[in-house]
Protein backbone atom coordinates (compact mmCIF):
# COMPACT_ATOMS: atom_id res chain seq x y z
CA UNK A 1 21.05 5.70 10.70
CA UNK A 2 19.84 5.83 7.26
CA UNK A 3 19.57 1.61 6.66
CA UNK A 4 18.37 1.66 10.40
CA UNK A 5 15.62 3.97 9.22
CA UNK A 6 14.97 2.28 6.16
CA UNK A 7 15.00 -1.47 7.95
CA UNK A 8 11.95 0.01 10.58
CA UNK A 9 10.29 1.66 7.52
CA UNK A 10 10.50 -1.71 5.69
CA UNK A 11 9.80 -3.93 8.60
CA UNK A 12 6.12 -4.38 7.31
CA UNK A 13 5.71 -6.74 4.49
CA UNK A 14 4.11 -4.68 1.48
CA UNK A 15 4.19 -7.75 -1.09
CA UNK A 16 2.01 -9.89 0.84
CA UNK A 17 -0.13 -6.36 2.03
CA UNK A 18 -0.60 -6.47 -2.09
CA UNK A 19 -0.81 -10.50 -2.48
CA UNK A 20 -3.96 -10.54 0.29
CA UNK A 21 -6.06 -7.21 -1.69
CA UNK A 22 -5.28 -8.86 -5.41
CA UNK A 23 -6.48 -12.16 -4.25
CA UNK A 24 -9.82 -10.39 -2.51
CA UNK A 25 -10.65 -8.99 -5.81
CA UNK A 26 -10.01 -12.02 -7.61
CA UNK A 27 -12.94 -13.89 -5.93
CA UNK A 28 -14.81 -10.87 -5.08
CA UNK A 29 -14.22 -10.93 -1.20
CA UNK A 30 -13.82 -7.23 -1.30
CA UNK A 31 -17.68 -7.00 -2.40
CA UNK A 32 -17.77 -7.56 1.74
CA UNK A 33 -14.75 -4.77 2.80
CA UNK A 34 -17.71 -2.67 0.71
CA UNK A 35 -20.00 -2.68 3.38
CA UNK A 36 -17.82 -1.81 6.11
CA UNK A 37 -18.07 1.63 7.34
CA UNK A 38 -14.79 2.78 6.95
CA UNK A 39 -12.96 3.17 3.43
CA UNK A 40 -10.95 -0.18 2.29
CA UNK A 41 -7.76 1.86 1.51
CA UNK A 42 -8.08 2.16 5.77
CA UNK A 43 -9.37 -1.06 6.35
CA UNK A 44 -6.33 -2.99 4.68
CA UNK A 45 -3.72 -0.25 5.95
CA UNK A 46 -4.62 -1.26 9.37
CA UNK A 47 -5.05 -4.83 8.97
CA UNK A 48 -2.17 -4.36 7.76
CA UNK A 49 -0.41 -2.74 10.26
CA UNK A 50 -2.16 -5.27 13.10
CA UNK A 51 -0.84 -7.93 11.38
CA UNK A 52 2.87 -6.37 11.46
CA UNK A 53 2.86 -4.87 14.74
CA UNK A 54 5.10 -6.69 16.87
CA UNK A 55 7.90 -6.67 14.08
CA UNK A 56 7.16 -2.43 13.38
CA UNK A 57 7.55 -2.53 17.65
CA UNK A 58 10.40 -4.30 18.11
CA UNK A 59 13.01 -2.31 15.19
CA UNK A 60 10.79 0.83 16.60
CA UNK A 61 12.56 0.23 20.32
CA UNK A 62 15.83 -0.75 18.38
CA UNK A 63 16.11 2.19 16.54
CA UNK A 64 15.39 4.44 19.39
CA UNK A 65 17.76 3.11 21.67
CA UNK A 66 20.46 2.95 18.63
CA UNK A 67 19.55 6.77 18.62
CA UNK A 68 19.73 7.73 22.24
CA UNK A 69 23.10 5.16 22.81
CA UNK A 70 24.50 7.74 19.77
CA UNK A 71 23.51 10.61 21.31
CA UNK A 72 21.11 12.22 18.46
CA UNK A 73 19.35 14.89 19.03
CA UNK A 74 16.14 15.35 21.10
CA UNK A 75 14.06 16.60 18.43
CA UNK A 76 15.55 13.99 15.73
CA UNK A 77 14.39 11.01 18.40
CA UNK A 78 10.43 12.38 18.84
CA UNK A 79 10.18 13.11 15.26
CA UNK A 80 11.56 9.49 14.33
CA UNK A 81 8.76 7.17 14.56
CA UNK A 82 5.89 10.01 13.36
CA UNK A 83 8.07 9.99 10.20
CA UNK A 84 8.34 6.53 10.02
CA UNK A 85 5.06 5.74 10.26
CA UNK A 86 4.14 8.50 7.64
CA UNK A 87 6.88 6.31 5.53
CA UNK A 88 4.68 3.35 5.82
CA UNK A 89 1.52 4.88 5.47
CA UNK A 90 2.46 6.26 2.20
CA UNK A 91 4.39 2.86 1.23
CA UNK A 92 1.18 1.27 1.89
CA UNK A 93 -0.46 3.76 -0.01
CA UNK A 94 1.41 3.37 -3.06
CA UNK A 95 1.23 -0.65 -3.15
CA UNK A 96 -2.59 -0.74 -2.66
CA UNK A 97 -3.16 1.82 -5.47
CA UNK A 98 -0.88 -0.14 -7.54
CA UNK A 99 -2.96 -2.89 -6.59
CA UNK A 100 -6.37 -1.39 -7.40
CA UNK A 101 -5.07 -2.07 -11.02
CA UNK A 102 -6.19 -5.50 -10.45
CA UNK A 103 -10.18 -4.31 -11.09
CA UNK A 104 -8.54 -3.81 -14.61
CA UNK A 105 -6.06 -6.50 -15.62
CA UNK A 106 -4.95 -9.46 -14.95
CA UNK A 107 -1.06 -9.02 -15.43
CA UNK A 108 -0.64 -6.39 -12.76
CA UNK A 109 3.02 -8.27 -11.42
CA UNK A 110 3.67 -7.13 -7.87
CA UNK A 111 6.85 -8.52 -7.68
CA UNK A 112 8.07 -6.62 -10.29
CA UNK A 113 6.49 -3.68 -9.10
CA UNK A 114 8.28 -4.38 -5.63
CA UNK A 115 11.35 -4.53 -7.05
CA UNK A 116 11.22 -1.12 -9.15
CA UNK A 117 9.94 0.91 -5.88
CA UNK A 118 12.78 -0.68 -3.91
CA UNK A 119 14.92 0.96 -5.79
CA UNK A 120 13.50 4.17 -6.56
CA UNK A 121 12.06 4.39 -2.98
CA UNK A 122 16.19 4.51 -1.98
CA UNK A 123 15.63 1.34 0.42
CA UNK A 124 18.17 -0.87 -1.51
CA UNK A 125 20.96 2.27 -2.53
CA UNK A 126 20.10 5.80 -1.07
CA UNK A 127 19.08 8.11 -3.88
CA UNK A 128 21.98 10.59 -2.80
CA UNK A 129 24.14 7.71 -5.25
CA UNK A 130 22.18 8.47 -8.37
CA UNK A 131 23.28 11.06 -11.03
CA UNK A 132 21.52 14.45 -10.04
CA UNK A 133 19.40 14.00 -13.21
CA UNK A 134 17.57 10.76 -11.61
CA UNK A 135 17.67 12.19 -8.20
CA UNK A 136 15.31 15.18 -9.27
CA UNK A 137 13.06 12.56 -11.75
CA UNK A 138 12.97 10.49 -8.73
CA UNK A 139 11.70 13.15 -5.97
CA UNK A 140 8.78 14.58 -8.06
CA UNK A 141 7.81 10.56 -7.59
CA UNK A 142 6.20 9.57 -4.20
CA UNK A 143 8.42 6.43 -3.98
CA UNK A 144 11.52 8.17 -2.77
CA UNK A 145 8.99 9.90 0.15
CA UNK A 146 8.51 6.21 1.65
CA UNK A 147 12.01 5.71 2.61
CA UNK A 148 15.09 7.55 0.90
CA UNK A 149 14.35 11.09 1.98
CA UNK A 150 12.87 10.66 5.24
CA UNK A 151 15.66 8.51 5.91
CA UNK A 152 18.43 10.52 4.19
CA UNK A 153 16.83 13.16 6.56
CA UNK A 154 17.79 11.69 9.69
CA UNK A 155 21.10 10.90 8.92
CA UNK A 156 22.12 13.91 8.33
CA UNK A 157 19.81 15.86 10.71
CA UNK A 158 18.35 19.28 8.94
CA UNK A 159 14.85 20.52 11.12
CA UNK A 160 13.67 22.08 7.82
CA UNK A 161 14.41 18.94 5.15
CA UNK A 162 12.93 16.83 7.54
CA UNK A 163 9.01 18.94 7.66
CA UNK A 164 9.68 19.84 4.00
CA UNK A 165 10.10 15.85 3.74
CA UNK A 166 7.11 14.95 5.84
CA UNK A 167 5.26 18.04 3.98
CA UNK A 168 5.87 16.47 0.55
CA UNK A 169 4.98 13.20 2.07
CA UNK A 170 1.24 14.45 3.42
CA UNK A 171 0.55 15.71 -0.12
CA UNK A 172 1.19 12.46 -1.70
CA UNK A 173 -0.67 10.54 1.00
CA UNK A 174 -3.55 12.59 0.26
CA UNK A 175 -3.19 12.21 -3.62
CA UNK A 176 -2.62 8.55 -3.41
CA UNK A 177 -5.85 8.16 -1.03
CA UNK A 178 -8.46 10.47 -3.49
CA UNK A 179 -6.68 7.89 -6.71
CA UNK A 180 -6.95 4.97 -5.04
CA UNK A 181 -10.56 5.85 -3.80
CA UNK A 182 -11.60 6.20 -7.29
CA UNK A 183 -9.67 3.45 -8.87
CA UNK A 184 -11.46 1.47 -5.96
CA UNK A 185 -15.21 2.85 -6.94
CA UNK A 186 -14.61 2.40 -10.78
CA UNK A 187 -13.57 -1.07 -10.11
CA UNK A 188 -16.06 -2.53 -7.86
């Protein structure tokens, strides 16, 4: 259940989410997003999300039929795809602050970026693997609140790691929005 988790989590494509917002404030698109009425940090999470929707869909009715064939609990099945999306929302969250940088420099690598929150989000090795002195330097980071403990979480079904998860998860949602808001002011 955890890679299942991880794979519906994952199933939006945060590199090119990143790739389309660094190339908008390269030739100062954004200057329109500006005008919009609604923030761009919500603007590009749901373009985002439009754009992935059939993919996020179909592992959503995969996963939930994996779930009920297995016989997981009730409350573990309605809680699944809240949590996931809060796993994406603060995924998205993290990649367009990182990407905010790009007001700033020019060398701001997603790729590389990509490939560090992969692995400290626990969607390539679940953080339970790592020596308990990374696993605690890792969880006062929002990456591992994308995918790892929300999907650690479900696979070994605990009611209260699951809201303390999703709890943990809210805060840095909210943190990452305020940052990203700011970075996004300063820069344009």
């Amino acid at each position: 259940i955890y890679f299942l988790f991880v794979l519906t989590a994952g199933a939006v494509e945060l590199p090119s989410f990143s790739e389309d917002i660094h190339k908008e404030i390269k030739n100062e698109a954004y200057l329109n997003i500006d005008k919009l009425p609604i923030s761009p940090t919500v603007y590009y999470i749901v373009k985002s999300f439009a754009r992935n929707s059939i993919t996020v869909v179909v592992f959503a009715i995969f996963s939930i039929c994996y779930m009920i064939f297995n016989k997981m609990p009730v409350v573990s099945i309605i809680t699944f795809l809240p949590t996931v999306i809060l796993g994406m929302i603060l995924s998205h969250l993290i990649f367009f602050t990182f990407t905010c940088f790009n007001f700033y420099s020019e060398t701001a690598d997603i790729w590389l970026f990509r490939a560090i929150f992969d692995f400290t989000s626990g969607r390539w090795i679940p953080i339970a693997y790592a020596p308990p002195i990374i696993q605690t330097i890792l969880y006062l980071l929002p990456f591992p609140y994308a995918f790892g403990a929300l999907a650690k979480n479900f696979s070994n079904f605990q009611p209260h790691e699951v809201f303390t998860s999703v709890g943990i998860s809210v805060g840095w949602c909210i943190a990452l929005t305020i940052i990203s808001a700011y970075l996004w002011r300063k820069g344009s």
